[in-house]
Protein backbone atom coordinates (compact mmCIF):
# COMPACT_ATOMS: atom_id res chain seq x y z
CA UNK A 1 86.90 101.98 85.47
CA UNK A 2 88.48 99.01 87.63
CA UNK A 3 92.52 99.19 87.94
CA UNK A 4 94.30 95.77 88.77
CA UNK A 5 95.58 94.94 92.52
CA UNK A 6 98.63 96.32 93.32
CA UNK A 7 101.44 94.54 95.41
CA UNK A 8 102.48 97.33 98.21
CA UNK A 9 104.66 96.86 101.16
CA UNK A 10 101.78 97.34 103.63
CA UNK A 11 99.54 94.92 101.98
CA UNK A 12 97.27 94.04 98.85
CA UNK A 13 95.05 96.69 98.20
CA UNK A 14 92.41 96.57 95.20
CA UNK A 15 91.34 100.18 93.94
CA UNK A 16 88.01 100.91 92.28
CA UNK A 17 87.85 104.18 90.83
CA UNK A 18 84.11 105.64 89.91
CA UNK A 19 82.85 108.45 88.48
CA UNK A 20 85.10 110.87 86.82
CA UNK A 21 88.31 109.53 85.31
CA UNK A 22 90.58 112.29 86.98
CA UNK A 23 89.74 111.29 90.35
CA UNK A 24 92.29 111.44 93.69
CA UNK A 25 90.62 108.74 95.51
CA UNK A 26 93.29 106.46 97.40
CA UNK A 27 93.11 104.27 100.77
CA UNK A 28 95.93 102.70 101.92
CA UNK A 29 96.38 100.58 105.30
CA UNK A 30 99.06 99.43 107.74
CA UNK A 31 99.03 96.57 109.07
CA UNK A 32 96.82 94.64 107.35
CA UNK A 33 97.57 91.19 109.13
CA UNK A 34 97.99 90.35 112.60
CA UNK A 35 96.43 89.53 116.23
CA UNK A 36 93.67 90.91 117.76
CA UNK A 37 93.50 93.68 118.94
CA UNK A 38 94.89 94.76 116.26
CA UNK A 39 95.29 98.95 115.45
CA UNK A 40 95.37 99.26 111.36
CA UNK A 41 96.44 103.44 110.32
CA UNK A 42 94.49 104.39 107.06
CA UNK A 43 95.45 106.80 104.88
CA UNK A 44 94.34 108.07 101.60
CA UNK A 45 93.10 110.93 99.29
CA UNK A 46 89.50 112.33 98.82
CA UNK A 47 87.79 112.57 94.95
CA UNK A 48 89.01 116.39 95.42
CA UNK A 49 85.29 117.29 94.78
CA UNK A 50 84.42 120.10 97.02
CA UNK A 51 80.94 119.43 96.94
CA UNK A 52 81.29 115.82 97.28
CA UNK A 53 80.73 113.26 100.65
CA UNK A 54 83.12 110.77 102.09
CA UNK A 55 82.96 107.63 104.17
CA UNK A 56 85.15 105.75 105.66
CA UNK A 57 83.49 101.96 106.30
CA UNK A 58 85.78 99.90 108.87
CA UNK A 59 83.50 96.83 107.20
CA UNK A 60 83.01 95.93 111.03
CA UNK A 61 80.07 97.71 111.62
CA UNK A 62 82.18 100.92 112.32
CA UNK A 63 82.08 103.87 109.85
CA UNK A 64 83.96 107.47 109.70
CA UNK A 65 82.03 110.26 107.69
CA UNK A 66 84.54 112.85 108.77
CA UNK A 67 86.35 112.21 105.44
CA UNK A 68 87.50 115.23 103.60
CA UNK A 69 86.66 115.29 99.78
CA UNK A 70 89.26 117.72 98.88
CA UNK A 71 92.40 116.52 101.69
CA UNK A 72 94.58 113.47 102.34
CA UNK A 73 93.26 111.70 105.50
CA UNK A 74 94.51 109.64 108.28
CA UNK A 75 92.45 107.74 110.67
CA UNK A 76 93.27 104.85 112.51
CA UNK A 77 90.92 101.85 114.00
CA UNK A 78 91.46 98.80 116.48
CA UNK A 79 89.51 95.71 115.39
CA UNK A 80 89.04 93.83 118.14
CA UNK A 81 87.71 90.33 116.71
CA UNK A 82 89.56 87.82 114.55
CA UNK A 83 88.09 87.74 110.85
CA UNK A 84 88.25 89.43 107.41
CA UNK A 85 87.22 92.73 107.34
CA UNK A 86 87.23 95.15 104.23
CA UNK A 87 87.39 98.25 104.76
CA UNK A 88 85.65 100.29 101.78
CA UNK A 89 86.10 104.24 100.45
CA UNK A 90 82.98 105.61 99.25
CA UNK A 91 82.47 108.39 97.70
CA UNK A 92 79.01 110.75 96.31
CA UNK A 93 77.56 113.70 95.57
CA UNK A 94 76.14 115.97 98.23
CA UNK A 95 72.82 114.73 99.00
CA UNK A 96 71.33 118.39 100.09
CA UNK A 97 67.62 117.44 101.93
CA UNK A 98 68.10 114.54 100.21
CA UNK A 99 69.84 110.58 101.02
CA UNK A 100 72.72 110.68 98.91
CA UNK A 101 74.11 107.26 97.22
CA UNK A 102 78.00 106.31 97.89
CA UNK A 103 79.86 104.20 95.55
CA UNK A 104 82.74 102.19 96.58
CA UNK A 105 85.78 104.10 95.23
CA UNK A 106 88.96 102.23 96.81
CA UNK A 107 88.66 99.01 99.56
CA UNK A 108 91.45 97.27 101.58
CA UNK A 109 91.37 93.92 103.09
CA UNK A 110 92.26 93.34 106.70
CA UNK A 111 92.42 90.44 108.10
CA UNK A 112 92.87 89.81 111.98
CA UNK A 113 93.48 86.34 113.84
């Protein structure tokens, strides 16, 4: 299920929800324009599957798997080189002794000069 983009006061931020249709997932960012270096706060809400895996992907190379399925989160990152980055959510399923596969659940664009 894809919901449309939604106009916030921090920025545009497109949310794609997967799997089950009660899902919490939410990612949120502030700023999401400016000069390098520039420090963007994320914050957002885990699928609220306990056994579930979270990722946080800077979409600079940079990734946070400390993610909480079942909390709210917030994690900030400096991106030190001008571009567009998005920064993606993903979400899965515990992966036990085996790789598990994440799906994009929410994404935010940031976009540094």
């Amino acid at each position: 299920m894809k919901l449309a983009m939604a106009a916030t006061t921090m920025g545009i931020v497109s949310i794609t929800l997967a799997g089950n249709a009660g899902s919490h997932n939410s990612l949120s960012a502030s700023p999401t324009f400016g000069t390098a270096p520039l420090e963007v706060t994320f914050s957002g809400t885990g699928s609220g599957d306990s056994e579930g895996i979270m990722l946080l992907d800077f979409g600079d190379g940079q990734t946070d798997d400390s993610i909480s399925p079942i909390r709210t989160f917030t994690r900030t990152h400096t991106y030190a080189v001008a571009g567009s980055y998005t920064a993606e959510l993903k979400s899965g399923a515990f992966g036990g002794q085996r790789a598990t596969t994440l799906i994009t659940v929410a994404r935010v664009t940031i976009t540094v000069q």
